[in-house]
N, C-alpha and C. Protein backbone atom coordinates (compact mmCIF):
# COMPACT_ATOMS: atom_id res chain seq x y z
N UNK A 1 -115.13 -32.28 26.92
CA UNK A 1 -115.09 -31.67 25.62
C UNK A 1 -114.98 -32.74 24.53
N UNK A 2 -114.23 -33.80 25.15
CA UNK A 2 -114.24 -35.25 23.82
C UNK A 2 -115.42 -35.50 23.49
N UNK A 3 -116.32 -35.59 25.10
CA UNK A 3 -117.26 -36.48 24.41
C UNK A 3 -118.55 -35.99 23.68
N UNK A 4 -118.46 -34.81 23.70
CA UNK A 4 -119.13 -34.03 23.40
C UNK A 4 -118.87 -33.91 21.54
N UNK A 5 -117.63 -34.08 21.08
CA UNK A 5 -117.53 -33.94 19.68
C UNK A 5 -117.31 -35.30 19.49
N UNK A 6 -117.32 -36.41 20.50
CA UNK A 6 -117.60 -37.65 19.71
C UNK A 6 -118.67 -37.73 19.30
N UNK A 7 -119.65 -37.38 20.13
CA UNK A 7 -121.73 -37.92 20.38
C UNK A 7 -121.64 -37.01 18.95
N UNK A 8 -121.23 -35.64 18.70
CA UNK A 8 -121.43 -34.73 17.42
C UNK A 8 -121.06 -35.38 16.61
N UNK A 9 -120.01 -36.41 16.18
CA UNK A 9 -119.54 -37.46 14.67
C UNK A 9 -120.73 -38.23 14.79
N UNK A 10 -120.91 -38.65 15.99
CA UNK A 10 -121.56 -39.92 15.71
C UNK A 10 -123.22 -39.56 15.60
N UNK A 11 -123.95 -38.63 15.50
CA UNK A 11 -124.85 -38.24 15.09
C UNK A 11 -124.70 -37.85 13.63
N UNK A 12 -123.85 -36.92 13.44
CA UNK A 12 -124.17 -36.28 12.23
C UNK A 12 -123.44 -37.80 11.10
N UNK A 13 -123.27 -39.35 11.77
CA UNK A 13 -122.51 -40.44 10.90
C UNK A 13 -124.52 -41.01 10.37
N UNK A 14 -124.98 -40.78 11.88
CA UNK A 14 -126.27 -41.42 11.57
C UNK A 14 -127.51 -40.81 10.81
N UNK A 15 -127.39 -39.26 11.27
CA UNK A 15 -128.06 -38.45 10.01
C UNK A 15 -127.67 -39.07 8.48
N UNK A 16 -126.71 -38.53 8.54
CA UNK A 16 -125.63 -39.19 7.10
C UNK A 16 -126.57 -40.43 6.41
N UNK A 17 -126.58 -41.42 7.29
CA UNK A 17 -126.93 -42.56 6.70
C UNK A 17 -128.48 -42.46 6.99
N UNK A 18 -129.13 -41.87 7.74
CA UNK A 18 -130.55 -42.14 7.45
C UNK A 18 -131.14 -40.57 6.30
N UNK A 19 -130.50 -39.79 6.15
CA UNK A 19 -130.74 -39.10 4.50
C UNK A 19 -130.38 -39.62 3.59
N UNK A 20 -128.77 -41.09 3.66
CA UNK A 20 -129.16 -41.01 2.38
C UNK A 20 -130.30 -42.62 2.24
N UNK A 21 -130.80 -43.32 3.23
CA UNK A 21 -131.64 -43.67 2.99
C UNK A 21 -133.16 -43.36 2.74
N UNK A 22 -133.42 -41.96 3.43
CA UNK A 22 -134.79 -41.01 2.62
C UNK A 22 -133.95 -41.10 0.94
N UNK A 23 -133.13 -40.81 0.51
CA UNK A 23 -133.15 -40.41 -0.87
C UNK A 23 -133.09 -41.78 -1.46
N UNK A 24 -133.14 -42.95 -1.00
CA UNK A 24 -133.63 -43.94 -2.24
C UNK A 24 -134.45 -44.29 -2.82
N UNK A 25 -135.59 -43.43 -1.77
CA UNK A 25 -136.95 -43.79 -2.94
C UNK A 25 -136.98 -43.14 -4.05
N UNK A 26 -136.31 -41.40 -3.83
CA UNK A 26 -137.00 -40.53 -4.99
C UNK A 26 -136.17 -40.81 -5.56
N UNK A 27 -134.71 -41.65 -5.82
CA UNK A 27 -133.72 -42.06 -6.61
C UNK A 27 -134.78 -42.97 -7.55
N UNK A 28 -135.54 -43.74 -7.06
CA UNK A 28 -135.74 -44.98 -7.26
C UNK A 28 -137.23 -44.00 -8.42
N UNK A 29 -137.78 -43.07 -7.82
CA UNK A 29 -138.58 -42.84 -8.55
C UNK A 29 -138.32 -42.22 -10.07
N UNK A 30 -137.32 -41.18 -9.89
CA UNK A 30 -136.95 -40.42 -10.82
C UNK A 30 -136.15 -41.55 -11.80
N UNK A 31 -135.70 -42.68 -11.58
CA UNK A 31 -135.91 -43.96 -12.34
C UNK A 31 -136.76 -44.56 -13.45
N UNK A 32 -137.46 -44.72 -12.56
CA UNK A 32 -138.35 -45.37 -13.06
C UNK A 32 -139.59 -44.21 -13.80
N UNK A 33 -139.47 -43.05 -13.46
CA UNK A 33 -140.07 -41.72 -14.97
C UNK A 33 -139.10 -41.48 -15.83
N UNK A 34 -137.91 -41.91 -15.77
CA UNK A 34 -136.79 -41.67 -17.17
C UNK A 34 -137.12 -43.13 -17.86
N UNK A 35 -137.34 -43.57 -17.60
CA UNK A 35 -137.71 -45.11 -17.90
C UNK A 35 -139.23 -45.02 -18.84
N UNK A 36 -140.27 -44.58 -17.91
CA UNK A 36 -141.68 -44.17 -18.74
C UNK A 36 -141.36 -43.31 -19.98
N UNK A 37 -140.41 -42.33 -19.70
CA UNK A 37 -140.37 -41.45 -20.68
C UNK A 37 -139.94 -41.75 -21.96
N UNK A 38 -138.68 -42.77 -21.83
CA UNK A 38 -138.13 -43.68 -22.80
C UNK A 38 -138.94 -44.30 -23.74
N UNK A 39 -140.03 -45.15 -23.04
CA UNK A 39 -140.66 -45.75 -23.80
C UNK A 39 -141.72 -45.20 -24.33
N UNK A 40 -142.29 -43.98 -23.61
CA UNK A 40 -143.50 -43.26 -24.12
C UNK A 40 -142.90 -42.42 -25.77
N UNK A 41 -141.64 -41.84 -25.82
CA UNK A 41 -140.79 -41.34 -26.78
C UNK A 41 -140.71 -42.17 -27.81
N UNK A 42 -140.72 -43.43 -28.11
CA UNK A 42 -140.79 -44.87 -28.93
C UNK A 42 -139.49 -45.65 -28.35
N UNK A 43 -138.62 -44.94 -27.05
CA UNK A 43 -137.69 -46.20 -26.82
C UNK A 43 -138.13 -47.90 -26.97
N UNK A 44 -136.88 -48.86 -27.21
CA UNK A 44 -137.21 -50.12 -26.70
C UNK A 44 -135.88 -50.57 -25.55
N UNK A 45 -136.54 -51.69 -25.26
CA UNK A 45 -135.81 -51.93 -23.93
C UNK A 45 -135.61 -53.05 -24.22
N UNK A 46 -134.42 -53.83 -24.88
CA UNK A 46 -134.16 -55.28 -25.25
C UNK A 46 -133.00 -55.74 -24.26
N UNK A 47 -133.18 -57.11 -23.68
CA UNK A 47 -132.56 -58.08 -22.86
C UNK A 47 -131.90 -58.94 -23.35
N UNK A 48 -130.60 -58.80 -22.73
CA UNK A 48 -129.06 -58.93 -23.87
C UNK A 48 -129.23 -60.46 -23.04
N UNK A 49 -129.22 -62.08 -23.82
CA UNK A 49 -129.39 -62.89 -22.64
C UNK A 49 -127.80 -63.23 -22.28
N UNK A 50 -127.98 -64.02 -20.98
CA UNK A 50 -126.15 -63.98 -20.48
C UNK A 50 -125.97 -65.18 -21.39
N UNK A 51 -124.43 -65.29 -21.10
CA UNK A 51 -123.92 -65.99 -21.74
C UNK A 51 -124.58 -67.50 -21.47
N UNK A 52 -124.05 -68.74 -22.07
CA UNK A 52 -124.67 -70.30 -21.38
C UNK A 52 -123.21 -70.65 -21.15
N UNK A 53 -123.08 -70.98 -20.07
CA UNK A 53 -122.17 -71.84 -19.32
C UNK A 53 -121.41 -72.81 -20.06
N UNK A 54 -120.51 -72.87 -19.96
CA UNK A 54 -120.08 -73.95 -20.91
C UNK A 54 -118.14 -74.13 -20.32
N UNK A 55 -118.30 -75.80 -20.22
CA UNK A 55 -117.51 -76.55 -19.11
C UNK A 55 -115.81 -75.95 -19.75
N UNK A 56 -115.25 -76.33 -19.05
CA UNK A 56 -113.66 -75.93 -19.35
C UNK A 56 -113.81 -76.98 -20.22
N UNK A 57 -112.34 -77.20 -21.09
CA UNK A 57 -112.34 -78.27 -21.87
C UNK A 57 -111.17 -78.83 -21.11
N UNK A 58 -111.02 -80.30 -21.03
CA UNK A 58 -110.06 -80.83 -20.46
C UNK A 58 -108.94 -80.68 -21.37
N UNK A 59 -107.70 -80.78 -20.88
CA UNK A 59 -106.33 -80.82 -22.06
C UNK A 59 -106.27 -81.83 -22.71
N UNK A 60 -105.57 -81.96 -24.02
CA UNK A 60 -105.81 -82.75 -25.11
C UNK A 60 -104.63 -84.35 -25.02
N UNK A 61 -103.91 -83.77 -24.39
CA UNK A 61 -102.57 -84.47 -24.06
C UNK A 61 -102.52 -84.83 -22.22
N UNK A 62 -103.28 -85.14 -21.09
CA UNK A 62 -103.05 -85.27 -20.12
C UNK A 62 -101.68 -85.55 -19.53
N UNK A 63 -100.67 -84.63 -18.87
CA UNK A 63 -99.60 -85.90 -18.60
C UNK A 63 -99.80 -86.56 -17.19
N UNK A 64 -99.51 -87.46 -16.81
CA UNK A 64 -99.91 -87.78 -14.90
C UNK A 64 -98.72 -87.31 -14.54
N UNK A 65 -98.81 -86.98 -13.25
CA UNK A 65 -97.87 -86.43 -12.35
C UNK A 65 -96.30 -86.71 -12.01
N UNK A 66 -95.26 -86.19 -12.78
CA UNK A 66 -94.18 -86.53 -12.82
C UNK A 66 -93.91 -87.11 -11.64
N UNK A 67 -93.20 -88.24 -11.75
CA UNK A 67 -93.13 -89.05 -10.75
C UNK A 67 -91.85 -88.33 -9.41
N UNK A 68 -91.98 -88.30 -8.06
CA UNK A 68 -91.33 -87.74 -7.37
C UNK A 68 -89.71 -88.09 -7.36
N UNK A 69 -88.76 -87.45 -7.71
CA UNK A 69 -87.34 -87.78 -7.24
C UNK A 69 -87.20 -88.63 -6.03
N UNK A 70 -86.51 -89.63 -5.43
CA UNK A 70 -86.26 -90.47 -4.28
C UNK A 70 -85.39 -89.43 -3.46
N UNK A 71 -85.97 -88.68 -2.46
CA UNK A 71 -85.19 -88.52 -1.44
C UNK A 71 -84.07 -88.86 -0.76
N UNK A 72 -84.03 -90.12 -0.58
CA UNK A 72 -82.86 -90.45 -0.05
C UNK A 72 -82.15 -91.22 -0.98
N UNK A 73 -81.29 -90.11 -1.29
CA UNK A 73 -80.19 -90.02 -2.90
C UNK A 73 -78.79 -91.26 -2.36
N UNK A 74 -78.97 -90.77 -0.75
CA UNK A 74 -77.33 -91.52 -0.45
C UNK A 74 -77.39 -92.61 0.13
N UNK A 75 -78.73 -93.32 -0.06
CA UNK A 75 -79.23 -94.38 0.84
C UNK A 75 -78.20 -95.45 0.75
N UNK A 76 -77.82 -95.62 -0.65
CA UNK A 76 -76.71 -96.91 -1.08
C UNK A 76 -74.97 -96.67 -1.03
N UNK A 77 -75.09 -95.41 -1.03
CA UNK A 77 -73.24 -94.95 -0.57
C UNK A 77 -72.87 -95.52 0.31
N UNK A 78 -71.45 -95.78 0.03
CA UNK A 78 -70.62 -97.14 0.99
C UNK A 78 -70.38 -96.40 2.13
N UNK A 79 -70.13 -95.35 2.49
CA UNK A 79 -69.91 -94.94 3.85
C UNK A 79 -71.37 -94.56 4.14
N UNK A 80 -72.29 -94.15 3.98
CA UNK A 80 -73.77 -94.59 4.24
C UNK A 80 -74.40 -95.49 5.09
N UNK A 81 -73.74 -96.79 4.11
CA UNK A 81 -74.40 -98.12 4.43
C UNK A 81 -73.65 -98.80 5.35
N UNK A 82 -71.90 -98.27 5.42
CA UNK A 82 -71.15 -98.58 6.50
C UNK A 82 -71.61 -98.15 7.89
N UNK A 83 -72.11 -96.96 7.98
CA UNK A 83 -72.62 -96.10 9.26
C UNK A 83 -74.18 -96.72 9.62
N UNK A 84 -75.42 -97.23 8.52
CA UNK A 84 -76.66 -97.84 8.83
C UNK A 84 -76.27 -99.13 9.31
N UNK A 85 -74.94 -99.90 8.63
CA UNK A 85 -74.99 -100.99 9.46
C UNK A 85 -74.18 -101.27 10.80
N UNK A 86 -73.76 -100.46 10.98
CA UNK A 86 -72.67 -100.25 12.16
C UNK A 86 -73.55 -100.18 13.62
N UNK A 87 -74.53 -98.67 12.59
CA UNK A 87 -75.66 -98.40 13.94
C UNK A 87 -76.74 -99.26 14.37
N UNK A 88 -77.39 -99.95 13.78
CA UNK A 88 -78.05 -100.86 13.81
C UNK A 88 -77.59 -102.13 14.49
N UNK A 89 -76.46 -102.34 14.66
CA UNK A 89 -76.66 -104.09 15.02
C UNK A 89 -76.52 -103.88 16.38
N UNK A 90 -76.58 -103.12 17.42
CA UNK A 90 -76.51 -102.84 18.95
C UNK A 90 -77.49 -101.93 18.49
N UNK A 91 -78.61 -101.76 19.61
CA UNK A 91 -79.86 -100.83 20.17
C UNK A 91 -78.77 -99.39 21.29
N UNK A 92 -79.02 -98.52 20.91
CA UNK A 92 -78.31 -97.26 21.41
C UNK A 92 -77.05 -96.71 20.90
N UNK A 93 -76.73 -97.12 19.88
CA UNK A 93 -75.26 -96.95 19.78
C UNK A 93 -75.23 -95.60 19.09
N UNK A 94 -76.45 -95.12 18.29
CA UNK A 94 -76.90 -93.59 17.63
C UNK A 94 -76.21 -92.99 18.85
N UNK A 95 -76.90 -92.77 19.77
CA UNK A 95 -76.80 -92.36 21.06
C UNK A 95 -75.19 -92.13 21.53
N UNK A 96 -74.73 -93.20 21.60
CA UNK A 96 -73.38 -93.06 22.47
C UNK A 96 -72.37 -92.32 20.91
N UNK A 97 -73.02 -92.55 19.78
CA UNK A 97 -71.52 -91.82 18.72
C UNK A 97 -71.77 -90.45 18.73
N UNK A 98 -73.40 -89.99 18.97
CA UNK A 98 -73.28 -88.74 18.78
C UNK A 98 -72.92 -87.93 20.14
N UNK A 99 -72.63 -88.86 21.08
CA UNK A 99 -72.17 -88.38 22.33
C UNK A 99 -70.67 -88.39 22.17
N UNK A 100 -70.20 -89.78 21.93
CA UNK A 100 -68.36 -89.85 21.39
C UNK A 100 -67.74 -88.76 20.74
N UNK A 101 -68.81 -88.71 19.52
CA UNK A 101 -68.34 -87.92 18.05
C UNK A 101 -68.49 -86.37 18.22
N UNK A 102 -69.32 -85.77 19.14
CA UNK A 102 -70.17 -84.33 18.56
C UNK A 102 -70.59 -84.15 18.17
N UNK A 103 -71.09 -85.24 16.56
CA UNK A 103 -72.16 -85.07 16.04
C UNK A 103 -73.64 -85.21 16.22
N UNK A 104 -74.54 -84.16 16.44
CA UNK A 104 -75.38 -84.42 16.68
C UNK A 104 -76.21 -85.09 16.07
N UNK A 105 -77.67 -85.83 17.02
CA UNK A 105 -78.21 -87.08 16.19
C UNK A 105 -79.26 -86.72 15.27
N UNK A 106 -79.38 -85.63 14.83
CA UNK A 106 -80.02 -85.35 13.44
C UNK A 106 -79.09 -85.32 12.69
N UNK A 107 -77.77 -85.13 12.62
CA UNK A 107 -77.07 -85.37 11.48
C UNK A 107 -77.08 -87.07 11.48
N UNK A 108 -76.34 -87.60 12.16
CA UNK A 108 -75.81 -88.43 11.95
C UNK A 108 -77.29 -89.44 11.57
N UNK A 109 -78.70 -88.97 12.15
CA UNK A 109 -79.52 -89.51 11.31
C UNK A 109 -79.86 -89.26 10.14
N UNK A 110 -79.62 -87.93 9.40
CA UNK A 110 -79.77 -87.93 7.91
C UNK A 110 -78.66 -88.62 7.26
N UNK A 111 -77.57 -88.75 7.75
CA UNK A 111 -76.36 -90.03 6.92
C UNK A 111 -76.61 -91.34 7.09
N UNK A 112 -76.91 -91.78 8.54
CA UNK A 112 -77.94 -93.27 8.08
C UNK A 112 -79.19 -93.21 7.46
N UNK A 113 -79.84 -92.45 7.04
CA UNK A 113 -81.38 -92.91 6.11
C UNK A 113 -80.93 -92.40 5.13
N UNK A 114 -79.96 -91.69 4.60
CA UNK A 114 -79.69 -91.70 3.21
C UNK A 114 -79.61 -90.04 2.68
N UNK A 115 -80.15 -89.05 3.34
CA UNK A 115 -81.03 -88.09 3.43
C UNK A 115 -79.56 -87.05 2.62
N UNK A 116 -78.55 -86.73 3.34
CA UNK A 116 -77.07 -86.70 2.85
C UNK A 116 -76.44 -87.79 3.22
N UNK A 117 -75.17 -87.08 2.38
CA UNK A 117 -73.97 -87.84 2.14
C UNK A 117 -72.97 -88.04 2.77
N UNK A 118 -72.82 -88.94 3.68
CA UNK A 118 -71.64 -89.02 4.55
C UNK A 118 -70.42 -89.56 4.01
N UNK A 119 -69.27 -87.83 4.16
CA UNK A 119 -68.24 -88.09 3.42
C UNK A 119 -67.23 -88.86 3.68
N UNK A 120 -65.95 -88.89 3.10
CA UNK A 120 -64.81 -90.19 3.64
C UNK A 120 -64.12 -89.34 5.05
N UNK A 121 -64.71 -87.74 5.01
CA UNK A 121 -62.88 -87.26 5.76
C UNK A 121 -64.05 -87.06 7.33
N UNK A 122 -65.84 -87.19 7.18
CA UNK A 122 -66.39 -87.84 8.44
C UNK A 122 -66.56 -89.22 9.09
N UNK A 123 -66.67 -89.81 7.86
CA UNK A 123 -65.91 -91.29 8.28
C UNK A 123 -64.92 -91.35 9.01
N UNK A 124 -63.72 -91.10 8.74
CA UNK A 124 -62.94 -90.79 9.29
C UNK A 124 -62.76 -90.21 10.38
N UNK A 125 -63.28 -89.67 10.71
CA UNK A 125 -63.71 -88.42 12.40
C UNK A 125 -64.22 -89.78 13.24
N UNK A 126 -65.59 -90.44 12.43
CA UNK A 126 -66.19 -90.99 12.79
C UNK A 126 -65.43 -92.24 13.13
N UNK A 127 -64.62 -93.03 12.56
CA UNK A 127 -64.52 -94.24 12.93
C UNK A 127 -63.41 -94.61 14.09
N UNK A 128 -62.35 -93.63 14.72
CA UNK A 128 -61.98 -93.58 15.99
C UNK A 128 -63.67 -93.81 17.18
N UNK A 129 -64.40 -92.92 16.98
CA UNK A 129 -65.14 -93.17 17.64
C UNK A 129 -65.95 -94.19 17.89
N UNK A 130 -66.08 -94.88 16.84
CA UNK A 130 -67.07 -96.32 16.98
C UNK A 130 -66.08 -97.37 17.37
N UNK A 131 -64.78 -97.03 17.33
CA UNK A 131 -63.77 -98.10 17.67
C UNK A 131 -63.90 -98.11 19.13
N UNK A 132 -64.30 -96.91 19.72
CA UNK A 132 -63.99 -96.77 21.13
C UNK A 132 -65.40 -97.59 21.95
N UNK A 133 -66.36 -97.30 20.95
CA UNK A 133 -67.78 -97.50 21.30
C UNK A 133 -67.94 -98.98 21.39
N UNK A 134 -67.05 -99.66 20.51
CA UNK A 134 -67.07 -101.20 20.85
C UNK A 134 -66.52 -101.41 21.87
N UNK A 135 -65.42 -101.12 21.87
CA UNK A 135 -64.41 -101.78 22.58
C UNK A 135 -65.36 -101.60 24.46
N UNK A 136 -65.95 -100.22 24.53
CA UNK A 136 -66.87 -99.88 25.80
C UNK A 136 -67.48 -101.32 25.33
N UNK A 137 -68.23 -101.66 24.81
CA UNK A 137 -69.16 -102.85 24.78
C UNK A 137 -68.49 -104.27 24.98
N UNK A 138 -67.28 -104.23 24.11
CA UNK A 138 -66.89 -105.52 24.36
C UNK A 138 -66.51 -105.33 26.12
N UNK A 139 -66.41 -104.71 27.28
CA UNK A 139 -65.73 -104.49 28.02
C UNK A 139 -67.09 -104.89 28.95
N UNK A 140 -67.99 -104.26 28.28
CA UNK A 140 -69.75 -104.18 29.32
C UNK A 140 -69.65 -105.37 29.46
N UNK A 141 -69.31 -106.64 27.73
CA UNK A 141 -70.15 -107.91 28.15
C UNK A 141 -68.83 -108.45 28.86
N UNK A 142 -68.30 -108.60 28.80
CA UNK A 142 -66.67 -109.06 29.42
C UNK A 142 -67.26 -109.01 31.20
N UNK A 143 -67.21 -107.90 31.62
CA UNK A 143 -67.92 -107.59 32.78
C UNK A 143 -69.02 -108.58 33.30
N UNK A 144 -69.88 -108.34 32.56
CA UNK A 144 -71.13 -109.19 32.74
C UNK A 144 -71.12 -110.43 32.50
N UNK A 145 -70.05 -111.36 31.80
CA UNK A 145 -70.19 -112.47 31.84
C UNK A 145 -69.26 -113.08 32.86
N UNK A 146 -68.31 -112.33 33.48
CA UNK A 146 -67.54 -112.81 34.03
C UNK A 146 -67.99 -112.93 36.05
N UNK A 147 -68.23 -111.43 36.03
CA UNK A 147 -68.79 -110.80 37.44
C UNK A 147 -70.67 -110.62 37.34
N UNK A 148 -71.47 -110.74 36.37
CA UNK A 148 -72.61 -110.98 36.73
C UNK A 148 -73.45 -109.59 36.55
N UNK A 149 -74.69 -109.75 35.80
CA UNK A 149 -74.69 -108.66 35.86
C UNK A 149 -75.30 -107.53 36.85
N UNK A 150 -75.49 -107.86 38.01
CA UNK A 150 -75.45 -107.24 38.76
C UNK A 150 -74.49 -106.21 39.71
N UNK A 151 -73.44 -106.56 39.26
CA UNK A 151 -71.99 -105.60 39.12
C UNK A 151 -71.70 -104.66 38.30
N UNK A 152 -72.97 -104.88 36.97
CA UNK A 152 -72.15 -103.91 36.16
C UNK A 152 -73.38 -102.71 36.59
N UNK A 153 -75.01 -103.74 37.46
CA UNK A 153 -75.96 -102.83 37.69
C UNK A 153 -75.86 -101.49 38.69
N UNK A 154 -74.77 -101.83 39.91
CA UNK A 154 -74.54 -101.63 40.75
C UNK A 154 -73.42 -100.40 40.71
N UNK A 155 -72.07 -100.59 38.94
CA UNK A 155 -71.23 -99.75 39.10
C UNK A 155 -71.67 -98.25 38.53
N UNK A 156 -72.95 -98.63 37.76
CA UNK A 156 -74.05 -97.34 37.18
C UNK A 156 -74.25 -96.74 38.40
């Protein structure tokens, strides 16, 4: 029974569209005799021309592009520059504070590049922990210069 009143839409969709394509000619004709009639009556038929193109005008005052604010606002703050240089002079040490500390290392990388502001009372959190982080290091090379480092390869 569906398909039976589908095939029925979909015929009477295509009738639809092929009557109203029979009716564009006599559209087209009955046109073009209101048109004869116009002018046979004394109509005229005048052609309005389009407009001519004509360019934007540039602005009179250009300004260039306000120059961008510096992102990294806290790059020079003393607990900042205390934490970029702390992290930096040993390779991994990002690593072991945000393991020490809890802080994870997207924070503690937006306070070394400047990005925020690392305050005095995380400093503070923070600097038990880097105390500990040396002292592990001074202990690694202590190890290693004394017993070799194949002892310290061996206690990993």
């Amino acid at each position: 029974m569906k398909d039976i009143h589908d095939f029925q839409r979909r015929m009477d969709y295509i009738n639809g569209v092929k009557g109203e394509q029979a009716e564009k000619p006599k559209v087209r004709e009955k046109l073009e005799t209101d048109i004869a009639e116009f002018l046979a009556s004394g109509g005229k038929i005048t052609e309005v021309p389009a407009p001519e193109y004509v360019r934007r005008q540039p602005c009179k005052n250009p300004k260039p592009y306000p120059k961008r604010p510096n992102p990294k606002l806290f790059r020079n703050h003393k607990y900042n520059t205390l934490l970029r240089n702390w992290l930096t002079e040993v390779d991994g040490r990002a690593k072991n504070l945000a393991a020490e500390s809890g802080y994870s290392d997207s924070w503690l990388s937006a306070r070394r590049h400047g990005f925020n502001q690392l305050l005095v009372v995380d400093y503070d959190i923070l600097k038990p922990a880097m105390d500990r982080i040396e002292n592990h290091e001074k202990l690694k090379r202590i190890t290693a210069k004394h017993l070799g480092k194949g002892y310290e390869e061996k206690a990993q």
